[in-house]
N, C-alpha and C. Protein backbone atom coordinates (compact mmCIF):
# COMPACT_ATOMS: atom_id res chain seq x y z
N UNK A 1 -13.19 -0.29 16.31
CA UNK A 1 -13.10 -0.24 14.85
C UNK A 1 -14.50 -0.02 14.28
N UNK A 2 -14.45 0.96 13.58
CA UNK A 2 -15.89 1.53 12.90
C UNK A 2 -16.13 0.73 11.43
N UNK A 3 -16.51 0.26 11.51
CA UNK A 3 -17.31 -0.48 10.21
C UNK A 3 -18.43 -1.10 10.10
N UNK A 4 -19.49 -0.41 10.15
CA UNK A 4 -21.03 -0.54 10.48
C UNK A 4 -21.42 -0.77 9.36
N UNK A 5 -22.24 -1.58 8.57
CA UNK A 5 -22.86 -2.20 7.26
C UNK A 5 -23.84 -1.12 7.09
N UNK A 6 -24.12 -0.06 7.90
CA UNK A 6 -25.18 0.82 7.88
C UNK A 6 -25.06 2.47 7.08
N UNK A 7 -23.96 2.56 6.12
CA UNK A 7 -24.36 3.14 5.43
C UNK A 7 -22.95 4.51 5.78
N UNK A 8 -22.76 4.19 6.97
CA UNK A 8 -21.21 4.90 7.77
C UNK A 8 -20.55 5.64 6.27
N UNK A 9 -19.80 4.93 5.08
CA UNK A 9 -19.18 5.73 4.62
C UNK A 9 -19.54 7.02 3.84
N UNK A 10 -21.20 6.96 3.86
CA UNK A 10 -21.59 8.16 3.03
C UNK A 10 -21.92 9.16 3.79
N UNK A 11 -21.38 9.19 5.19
CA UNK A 11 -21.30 10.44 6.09
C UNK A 11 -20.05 11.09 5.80
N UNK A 12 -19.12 10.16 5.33
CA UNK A 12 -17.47 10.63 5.38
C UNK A 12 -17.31 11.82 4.21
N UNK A 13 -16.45 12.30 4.28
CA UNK A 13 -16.63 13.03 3.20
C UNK A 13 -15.12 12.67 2.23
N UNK A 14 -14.42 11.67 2.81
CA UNK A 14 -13.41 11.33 2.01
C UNK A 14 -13.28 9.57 2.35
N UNK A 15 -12.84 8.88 1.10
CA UNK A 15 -12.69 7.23 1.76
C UNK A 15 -11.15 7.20 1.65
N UNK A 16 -10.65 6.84 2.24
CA UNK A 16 -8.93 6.94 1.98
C UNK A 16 -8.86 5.20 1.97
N UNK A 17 -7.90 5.06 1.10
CA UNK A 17 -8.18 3.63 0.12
C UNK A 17 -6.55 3.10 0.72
N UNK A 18 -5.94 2.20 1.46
CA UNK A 18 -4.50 0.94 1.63
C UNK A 18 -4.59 0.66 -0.47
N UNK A 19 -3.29 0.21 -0.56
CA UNK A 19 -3.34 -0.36 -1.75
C UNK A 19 -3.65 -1.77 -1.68
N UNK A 20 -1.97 -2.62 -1.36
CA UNK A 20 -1.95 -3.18 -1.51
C UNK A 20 -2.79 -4.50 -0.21
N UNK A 21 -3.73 -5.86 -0.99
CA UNK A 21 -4.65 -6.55 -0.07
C UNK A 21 -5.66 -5.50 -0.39
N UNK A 22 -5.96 -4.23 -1.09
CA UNK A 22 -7.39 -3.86 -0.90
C UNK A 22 -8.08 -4.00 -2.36
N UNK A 23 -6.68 -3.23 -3.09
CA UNK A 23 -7.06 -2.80 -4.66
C UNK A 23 -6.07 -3.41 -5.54
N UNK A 24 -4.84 -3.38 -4.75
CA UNK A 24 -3.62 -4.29 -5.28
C UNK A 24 -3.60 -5.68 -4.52
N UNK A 25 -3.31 -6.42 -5.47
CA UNK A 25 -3.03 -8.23 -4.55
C UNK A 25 -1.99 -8.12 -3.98
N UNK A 26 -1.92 -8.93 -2.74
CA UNK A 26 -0.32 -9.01 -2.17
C UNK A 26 0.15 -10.29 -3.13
N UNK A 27 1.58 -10.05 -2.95
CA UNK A 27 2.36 -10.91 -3.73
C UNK A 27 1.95 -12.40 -3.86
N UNK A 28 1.72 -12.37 -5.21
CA UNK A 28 1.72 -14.13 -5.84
C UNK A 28 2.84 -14.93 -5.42
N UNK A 29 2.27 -15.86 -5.36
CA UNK A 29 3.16 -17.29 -4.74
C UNK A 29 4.36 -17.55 -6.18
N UNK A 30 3.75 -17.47 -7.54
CA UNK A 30 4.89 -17.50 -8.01
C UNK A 30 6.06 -16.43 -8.70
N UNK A 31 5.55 -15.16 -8.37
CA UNK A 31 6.39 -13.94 -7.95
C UNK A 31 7.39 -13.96 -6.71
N UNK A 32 6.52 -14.42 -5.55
CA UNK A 32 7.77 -14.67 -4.53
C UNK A 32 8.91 -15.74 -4.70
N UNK A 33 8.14 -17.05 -5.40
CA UNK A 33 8.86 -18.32 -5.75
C UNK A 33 10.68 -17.20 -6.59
N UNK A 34 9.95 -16.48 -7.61
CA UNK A 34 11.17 -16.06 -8.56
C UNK A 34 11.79 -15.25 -7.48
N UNK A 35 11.28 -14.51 -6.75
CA UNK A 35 12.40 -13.72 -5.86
C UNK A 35 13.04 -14.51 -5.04
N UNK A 36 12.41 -15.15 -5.01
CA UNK A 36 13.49 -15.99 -3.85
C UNK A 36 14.95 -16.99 -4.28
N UNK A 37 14.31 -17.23 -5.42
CA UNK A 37 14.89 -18.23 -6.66
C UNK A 37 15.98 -17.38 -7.26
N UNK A 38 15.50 -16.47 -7.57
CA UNK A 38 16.58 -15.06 -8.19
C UNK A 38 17.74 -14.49 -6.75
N UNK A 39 17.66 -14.63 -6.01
CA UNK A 39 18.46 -14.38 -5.11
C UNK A 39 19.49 -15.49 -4.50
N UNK A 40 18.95 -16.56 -4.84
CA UNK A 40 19.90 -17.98 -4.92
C UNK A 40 20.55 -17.69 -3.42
N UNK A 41 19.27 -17.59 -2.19
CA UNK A 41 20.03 -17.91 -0.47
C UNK A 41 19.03 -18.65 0.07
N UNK A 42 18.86 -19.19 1.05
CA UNK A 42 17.90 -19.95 1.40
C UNK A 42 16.28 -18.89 2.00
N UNK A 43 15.17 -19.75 1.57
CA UNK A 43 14.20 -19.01 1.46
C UNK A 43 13.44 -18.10 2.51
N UNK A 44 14.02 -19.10 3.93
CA UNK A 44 13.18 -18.58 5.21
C UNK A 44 14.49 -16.87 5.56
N UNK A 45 15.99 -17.58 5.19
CA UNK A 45 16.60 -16.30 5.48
C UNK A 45 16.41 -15.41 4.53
N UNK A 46 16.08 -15.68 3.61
CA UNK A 46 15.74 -14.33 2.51
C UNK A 46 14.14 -13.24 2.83
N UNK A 47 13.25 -14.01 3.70
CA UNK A 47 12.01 -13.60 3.35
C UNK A 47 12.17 -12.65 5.22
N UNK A 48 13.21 -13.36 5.64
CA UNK A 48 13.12 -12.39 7.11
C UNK A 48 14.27 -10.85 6.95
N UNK A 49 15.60 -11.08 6.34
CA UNK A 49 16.10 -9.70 5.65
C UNK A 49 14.98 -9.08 4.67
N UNK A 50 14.09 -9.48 3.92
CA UNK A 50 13.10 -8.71 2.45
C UNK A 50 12.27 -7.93 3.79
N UNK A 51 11.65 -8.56 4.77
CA UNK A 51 10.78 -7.90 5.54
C UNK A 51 11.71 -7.15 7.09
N UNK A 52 12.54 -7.48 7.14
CA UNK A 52 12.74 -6.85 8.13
C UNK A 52 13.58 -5.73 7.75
N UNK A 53 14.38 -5.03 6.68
CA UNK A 53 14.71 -4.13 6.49
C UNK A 53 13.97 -3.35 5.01
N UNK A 54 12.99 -3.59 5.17
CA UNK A 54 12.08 -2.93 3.99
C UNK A 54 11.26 -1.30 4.47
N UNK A 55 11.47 -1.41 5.57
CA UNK A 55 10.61 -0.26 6.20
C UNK A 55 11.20 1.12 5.60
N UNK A 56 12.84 1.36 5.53
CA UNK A 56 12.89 2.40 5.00
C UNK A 56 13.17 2.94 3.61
N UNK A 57 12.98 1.18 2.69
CA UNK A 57 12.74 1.42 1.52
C UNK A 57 11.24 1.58 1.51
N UNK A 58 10.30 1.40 1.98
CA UNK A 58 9.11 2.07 1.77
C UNK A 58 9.04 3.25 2.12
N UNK A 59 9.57 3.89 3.04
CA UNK A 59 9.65 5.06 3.15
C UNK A 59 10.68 6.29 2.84
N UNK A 60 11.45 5.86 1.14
CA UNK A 60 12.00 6.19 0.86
C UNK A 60 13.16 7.00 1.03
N UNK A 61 13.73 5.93 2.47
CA UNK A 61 15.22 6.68 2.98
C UNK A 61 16.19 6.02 2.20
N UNK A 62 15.94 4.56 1.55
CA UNK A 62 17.21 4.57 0.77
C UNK A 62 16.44 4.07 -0.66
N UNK A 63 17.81 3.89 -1.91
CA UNK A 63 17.11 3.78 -3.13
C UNK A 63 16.75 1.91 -3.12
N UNK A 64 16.16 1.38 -3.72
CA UNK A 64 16.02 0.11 -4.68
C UNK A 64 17.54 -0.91 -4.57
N UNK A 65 19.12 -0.28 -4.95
CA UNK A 65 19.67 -0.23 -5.06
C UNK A 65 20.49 -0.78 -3.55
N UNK A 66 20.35 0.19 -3.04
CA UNK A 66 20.58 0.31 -1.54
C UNK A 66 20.16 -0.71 -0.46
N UNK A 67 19.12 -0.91 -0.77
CA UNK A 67 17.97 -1.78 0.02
C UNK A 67 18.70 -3.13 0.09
N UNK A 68 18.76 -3.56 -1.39
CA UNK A 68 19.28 -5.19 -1.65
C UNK A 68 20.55 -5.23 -1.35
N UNK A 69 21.55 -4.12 -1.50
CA UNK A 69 22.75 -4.23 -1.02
C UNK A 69 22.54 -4.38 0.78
N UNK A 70 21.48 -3.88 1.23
CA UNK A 70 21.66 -4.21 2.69
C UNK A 70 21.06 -5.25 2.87
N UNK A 71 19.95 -5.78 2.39
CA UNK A 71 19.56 -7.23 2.26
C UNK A 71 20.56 -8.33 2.23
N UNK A 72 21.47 -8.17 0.96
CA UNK A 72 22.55 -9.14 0.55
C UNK A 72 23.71 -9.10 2.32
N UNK A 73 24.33 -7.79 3.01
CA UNK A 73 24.45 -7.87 3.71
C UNK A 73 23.90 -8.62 4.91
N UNK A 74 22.81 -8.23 5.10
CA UNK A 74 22.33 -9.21 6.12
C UNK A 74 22.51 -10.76 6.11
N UNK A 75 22.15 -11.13 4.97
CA UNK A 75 22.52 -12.67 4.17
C UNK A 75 23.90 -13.04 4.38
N UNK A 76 24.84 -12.33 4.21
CA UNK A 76 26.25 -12.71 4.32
C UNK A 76 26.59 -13.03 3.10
N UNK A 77 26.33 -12.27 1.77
CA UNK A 77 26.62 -12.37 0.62
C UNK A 77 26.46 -11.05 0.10
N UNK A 78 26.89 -10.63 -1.54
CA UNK A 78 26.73 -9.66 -2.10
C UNK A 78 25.53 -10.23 -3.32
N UNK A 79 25.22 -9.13 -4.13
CA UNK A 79 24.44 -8.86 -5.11
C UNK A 79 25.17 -8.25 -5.80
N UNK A 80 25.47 -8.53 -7.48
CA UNK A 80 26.32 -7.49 -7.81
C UNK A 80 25.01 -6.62 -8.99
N UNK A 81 25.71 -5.97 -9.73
CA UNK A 81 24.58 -4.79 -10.11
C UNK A 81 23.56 -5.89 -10.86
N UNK A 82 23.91 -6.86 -11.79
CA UNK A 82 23.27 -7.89 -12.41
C UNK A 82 22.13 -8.24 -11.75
N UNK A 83 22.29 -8.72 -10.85
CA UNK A 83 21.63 -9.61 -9.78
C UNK A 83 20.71 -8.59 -9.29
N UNK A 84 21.03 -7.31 -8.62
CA UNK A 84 20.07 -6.29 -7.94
C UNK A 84 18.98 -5.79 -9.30
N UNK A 85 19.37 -5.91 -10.44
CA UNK A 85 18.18 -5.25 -11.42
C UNK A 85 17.45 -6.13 -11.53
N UNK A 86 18.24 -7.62 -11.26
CA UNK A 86 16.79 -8.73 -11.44
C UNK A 86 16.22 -8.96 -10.41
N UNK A 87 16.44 -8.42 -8.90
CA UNK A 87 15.37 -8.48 -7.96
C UNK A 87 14.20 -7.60 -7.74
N UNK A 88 15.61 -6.09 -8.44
CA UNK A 88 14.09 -5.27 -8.30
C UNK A 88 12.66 -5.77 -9.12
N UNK A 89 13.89 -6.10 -10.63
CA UNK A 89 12.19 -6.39 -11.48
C UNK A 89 11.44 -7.46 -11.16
N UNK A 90 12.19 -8.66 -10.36
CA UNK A 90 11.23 -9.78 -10.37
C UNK A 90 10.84 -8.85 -8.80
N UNK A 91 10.85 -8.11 -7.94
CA UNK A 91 9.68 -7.59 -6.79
C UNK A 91 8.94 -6.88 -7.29
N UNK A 92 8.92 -5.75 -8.31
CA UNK A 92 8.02 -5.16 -9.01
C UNK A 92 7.09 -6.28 -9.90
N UNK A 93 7.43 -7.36 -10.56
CA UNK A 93 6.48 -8.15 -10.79
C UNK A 93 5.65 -8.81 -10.22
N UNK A 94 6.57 -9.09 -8.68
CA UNK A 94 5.23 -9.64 -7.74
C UNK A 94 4.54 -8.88 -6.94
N UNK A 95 4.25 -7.70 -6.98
CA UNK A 95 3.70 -7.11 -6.87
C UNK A 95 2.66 -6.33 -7.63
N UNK A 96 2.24 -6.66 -8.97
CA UNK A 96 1.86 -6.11 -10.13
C UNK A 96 0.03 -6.62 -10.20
N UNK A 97 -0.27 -7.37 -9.60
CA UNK A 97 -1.72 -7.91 -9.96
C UNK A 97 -2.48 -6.88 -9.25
N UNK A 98 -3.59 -6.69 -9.51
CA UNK A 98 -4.82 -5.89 -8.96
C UNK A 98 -6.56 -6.53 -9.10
N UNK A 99 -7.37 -6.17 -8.08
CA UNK A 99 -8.33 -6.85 -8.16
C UNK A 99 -9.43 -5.46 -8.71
N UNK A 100 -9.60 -6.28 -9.95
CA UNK A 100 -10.44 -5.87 -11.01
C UNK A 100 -11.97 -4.69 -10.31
N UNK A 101 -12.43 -5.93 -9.66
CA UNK A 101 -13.85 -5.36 -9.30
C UNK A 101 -13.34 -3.89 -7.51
N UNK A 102 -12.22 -3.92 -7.26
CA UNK A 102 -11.68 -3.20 -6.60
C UNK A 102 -11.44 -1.94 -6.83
N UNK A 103 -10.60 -2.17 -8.50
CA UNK A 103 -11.10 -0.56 -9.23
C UNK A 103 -12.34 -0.27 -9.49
N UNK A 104 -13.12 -1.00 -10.03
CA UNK A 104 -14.76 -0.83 -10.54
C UNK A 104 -14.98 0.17 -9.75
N UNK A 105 -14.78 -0.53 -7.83
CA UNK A 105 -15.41 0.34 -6.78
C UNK A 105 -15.07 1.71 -7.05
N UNK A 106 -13.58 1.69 -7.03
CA UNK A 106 -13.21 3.42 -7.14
C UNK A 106 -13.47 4.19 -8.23
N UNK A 107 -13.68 3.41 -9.56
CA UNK A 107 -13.84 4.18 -10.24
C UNK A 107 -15.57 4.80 -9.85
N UNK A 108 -16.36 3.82 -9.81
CA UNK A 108 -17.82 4.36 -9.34
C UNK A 108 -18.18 4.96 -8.30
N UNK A 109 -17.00 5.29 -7.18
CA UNK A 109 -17.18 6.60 -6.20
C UNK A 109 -17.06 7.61 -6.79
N UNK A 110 -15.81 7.70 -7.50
CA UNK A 110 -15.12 8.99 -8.38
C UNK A 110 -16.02 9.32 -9.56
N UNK A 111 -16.70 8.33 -9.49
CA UNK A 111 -17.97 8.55 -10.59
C UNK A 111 -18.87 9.39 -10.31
N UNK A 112 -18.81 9.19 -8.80
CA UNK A 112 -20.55 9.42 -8.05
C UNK A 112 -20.11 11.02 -7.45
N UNK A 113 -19.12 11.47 -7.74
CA UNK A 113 -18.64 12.67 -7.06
C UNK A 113 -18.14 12.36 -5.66
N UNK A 114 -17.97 11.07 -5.06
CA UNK A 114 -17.32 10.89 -3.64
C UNK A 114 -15.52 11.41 -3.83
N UNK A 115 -15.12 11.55 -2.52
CA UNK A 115 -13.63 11.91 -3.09
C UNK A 115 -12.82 10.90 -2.75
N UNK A 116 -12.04 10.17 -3.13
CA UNK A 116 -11.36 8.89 -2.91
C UNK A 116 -9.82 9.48 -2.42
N UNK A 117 -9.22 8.86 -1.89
CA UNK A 117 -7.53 9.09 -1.85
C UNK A 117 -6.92 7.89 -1.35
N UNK A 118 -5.51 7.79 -1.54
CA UNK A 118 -4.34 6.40 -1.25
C UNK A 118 -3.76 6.81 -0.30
N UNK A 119 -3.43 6.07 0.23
CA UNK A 119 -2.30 5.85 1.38
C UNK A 119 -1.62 4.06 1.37
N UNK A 120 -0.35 4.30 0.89
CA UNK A 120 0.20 3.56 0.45
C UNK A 120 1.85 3.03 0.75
N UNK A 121 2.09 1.93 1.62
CA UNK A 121 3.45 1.43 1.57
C UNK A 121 3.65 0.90 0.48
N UNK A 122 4.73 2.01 0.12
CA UNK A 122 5.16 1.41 -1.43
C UNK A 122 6.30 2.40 -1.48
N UNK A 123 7.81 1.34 -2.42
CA UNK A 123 8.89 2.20 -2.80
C UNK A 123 8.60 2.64 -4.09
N UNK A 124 9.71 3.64 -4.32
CA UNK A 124 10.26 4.47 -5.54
C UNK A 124 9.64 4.04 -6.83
N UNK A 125 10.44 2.68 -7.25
CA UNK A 125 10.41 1.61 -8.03
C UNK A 125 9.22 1.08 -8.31
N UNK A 126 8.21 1.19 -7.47
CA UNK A 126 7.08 0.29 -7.66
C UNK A 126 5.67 1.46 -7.77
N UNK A 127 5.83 2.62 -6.66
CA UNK A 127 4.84 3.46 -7.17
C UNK A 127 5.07 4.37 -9.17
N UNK A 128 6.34 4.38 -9.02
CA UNK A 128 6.70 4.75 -10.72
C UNK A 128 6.17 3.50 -12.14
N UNK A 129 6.01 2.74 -11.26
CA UNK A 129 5.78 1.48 -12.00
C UNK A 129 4.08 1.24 -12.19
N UNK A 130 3.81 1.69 -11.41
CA UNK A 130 2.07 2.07 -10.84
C UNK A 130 1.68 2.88 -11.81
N UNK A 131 2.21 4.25 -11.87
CA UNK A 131 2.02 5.40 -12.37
C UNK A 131 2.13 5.41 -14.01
N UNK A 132 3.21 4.47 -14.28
CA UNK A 132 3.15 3.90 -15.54
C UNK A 132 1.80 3.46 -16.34
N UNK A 133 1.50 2.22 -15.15
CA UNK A 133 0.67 1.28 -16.05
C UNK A 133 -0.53 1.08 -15.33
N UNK A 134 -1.57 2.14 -14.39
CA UNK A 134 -2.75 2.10 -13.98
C UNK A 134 -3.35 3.43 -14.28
N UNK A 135 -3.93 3.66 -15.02
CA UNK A 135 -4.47 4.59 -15.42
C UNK A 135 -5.93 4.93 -14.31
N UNK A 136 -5.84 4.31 -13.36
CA UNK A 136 -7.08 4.89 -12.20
C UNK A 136 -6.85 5.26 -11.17
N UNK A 137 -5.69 4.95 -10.71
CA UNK A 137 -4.40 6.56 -10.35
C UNK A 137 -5.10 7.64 -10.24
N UNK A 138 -5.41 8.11 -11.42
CA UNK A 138 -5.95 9.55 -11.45
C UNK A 138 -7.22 9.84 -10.80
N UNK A 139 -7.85 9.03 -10.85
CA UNK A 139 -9.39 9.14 -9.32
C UNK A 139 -9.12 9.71 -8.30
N UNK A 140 -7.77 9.42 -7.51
CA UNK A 140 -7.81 9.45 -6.36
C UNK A 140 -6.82 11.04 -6.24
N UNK A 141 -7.76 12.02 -5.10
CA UNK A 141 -7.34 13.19 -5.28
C UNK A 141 -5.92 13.28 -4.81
N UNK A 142 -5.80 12.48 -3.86
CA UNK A 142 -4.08 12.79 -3.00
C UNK A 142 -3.87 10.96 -3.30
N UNK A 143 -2.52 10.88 -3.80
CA UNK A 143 -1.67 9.67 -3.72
C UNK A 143 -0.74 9.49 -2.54
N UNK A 144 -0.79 9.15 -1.40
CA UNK A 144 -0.03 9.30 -0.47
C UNK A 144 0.84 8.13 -0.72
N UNK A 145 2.13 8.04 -1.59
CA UNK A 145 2.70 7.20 -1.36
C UNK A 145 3.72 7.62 -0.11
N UNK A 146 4.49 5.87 0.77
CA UNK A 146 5.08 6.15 1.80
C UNK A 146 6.69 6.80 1.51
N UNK A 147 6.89 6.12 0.35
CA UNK A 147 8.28 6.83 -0.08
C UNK A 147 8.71 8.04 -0.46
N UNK A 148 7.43 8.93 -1.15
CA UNK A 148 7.49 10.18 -1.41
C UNK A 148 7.13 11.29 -0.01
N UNK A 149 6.17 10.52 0.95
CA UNK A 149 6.06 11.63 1.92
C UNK A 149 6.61 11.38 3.42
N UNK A 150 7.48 10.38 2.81
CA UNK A 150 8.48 10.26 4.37
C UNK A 150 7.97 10.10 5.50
N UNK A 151 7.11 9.43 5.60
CA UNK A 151 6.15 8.32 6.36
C UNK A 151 5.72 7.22 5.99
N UNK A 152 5.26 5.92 6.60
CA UNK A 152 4.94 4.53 6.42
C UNK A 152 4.27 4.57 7.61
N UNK A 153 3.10 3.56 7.04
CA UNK A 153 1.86 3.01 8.15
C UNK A 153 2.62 1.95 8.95
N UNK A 154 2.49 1.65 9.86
CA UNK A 154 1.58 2.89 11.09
C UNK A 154 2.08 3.62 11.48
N UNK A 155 3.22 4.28 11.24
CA UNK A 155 3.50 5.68 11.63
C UNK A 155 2.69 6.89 11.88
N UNK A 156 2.20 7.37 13.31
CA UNK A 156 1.42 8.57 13.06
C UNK A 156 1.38 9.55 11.87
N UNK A 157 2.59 9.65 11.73
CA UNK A 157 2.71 10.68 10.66
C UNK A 157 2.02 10.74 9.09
N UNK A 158 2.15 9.33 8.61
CA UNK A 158 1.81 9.18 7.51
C UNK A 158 0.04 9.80 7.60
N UNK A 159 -0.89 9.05 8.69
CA UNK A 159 -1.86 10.08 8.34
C UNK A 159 -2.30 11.05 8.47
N UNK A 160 -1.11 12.10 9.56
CA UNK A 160 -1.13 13.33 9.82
C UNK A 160 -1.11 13.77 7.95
N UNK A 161 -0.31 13.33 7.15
CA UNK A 161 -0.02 13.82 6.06
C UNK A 161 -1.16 14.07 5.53
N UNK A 162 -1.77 12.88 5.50
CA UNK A 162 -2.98 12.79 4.51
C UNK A 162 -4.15 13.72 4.97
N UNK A 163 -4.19 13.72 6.21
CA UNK A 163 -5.04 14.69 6.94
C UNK A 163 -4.97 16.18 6.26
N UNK A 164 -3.70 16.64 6.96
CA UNK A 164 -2.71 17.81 5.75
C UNK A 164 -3.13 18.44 4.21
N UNK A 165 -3.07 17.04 3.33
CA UNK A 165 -3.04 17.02 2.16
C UNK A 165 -4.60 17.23 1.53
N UNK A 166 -5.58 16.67 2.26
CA UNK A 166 -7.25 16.63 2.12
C UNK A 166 -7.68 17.58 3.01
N UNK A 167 -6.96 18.74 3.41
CA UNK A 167 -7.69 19.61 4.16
C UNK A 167 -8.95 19.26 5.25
N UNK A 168 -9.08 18.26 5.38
CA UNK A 168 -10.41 17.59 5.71
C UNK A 168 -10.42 17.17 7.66
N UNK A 169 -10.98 17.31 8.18
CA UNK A 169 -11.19 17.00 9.61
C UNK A 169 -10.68 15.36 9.87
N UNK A 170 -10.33 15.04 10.92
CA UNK A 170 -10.21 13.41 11.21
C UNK A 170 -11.40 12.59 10.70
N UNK A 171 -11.84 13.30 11.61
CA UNK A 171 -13.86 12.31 11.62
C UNK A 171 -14.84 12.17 10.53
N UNK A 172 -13.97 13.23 9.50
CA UNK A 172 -14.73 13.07 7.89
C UNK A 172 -13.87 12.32 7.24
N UNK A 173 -13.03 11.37 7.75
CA UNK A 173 -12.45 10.28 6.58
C UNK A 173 -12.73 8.76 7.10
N UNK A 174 -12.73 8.36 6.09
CA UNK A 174 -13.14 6.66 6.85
C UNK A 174 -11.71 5.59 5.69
N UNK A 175 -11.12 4.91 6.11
CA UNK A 175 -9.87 4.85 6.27
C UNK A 175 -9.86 3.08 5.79
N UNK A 176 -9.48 2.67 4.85
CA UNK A 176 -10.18 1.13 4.14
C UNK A 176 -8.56 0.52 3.88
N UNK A 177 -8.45 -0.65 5.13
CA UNK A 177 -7.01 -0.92 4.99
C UNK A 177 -7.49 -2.62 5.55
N UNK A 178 -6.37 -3.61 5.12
CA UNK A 178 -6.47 -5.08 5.30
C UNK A 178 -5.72 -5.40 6.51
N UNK A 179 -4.90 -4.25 7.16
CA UNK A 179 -4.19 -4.58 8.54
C UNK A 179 -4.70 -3.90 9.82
N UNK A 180 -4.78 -4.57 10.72
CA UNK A 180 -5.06 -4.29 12.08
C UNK A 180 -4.33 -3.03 12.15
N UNK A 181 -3.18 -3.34 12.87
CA UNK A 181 -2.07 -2.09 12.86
C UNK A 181 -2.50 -0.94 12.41
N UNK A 182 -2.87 -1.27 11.13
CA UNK A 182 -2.97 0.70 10.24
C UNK A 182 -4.32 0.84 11.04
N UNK A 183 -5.00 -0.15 10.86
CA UNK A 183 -6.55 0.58 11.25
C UNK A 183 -6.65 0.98 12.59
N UNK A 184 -5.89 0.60 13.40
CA UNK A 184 -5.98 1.10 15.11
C UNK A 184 -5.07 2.38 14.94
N UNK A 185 -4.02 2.19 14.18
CA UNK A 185 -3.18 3.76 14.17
C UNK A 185 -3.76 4.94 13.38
N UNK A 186 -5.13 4.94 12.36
CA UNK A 186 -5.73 5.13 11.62
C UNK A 186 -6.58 6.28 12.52
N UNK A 187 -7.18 5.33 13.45
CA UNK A 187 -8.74 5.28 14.54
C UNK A 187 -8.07 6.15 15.87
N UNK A 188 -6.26 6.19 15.78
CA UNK A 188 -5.84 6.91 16.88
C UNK A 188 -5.76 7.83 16.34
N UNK A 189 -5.62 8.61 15.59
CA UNK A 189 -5.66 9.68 14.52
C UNK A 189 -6.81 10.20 14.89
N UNK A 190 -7.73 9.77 15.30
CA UNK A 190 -9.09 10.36 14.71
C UNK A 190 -10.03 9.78 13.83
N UNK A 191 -9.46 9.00 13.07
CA UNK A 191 -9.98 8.49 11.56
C UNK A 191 -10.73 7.17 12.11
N UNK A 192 -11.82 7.23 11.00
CA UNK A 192 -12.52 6.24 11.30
C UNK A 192 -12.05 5.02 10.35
N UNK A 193 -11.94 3.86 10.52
CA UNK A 193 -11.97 2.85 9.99
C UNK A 193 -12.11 1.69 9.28
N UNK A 194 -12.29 1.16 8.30
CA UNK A 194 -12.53 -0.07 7.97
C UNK A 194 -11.87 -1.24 7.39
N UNK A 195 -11.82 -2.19 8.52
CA UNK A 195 -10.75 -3.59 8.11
C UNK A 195 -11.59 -4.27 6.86
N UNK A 196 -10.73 -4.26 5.55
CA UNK A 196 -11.29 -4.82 4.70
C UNK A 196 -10.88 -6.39 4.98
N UNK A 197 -12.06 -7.07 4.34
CA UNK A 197 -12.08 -8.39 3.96
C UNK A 197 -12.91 -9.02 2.67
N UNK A 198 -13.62 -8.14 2.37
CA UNK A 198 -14.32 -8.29 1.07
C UNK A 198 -14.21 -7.25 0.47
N UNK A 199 -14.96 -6.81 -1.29
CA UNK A 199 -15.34 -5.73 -1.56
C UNK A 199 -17.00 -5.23 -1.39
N UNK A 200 -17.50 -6.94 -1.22
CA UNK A 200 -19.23 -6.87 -0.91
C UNK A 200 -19.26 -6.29 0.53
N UNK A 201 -18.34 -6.78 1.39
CA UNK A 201 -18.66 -5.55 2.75
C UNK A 201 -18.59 -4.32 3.02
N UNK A 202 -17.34 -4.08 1.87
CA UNK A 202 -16.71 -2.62 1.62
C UNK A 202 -18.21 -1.93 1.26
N UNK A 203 -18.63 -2.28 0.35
CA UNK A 203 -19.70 -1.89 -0.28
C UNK A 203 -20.96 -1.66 1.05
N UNK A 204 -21.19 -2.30 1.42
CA UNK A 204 -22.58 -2.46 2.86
C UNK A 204 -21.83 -1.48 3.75
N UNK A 205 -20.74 -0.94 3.65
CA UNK A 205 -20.12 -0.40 4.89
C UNK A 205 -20.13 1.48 4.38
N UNK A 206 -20.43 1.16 2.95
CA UNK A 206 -20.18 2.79 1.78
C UNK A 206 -21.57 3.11 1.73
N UNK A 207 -22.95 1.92 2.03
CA UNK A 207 -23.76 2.18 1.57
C UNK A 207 -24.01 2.39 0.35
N UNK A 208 -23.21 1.77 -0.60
CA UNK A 208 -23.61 1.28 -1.88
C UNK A 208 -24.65 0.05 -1.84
């Protein structure tokens, strides 16, 4: 894993940015509290159907809709339409926070003429919801969400896409994600790496 405090990302010629844990918060404790609460099944079986059949609602094989009806399946209960509009919105709410000084960063690459881009597990529902109400979106030259390009990390594919989409060589992107997984499937690509844990390292690692 490449993440050298020495200045590494200003060789790259692209930083490809994870959302969520980098720039987006992962879900608040009392966002999950309401989803779980809003679904009225017990919490440990609700949180192992939300994650274990989410993969191809991030990668937009089925709708919002679809998803919770197979969720509720798994559970051994239904959702009726009532119930599914209030999960989507209470998961789009817990998912909604962002760390402030996270945009700063991007906006002051996109400032500096660096080229920024996303790569992003995220459904339908929630990147439209993004697109809505973040206006720094627009920095980043390619939005790779996973639902629109029919790939999800770590899927090779997803950064074949991005590769694709930035015209750009493997070895000129450096690749800023909070999971192991992406960053080794990232680094098998070609792509160079960096496991975030701060934005002050991010920074020592951009040579800012």
């Amino acid at each position: 894993m490449n993440d050298s405090p020495h200045g590494l990302g200003a060789a790259h010629d692209v930083v490809l940015f994870d959302m969520f844990g980098v720039i987006a918060c992962h879900q608040s404790q009392d966002g999950k509290d309401r989803l779980a609460a809003t679904a009225e099944v017990p919490e440990s079986a609700f949180w192992e159907a939300y994650w274990g059949l989410r993969r191809p609602y991030d990668r937009g094989d089925v709708t919002g809709t679809a998803y919770w009806r197979r969720v509720a399946d798994a559970l051994g209960t239904r959702f009726d339409e009532d119930r599914i509009a209030r999960l989507v919105e209470a998961d789009l709410a817990s998912w909604s926070a962002v760390d402030e000084t996270m945009v700063a960063l991007v906006e002051e690459l996109a400032g500096a003429g660096r080229r920024v881009a996303l790569l992003s597990n995220i459904p339908e529902e929630l990147a439209a919801r993004y697109e809505e109400r973040h206006a720094w979106l627009k920095h980043f030259e390619v939005c790779a969400f996973s639902c629109r390009i029919g790939h999800a990390k770590p899927e090779p594919g997803a950064y074949r896409w991005c590769l694709d989409a930035l015209d750009t060589a493997p070895d000129r992107v450096l690749f800023v994600d909070d999971r192991e997984d992406n960053i080794r499937a990232a680094e098998a690509a070609g792509v160079h790496g960096h496991l975030f844990t701060s934005p002050a390292r991010l920074r020592e690692t951009l040579g800012l």
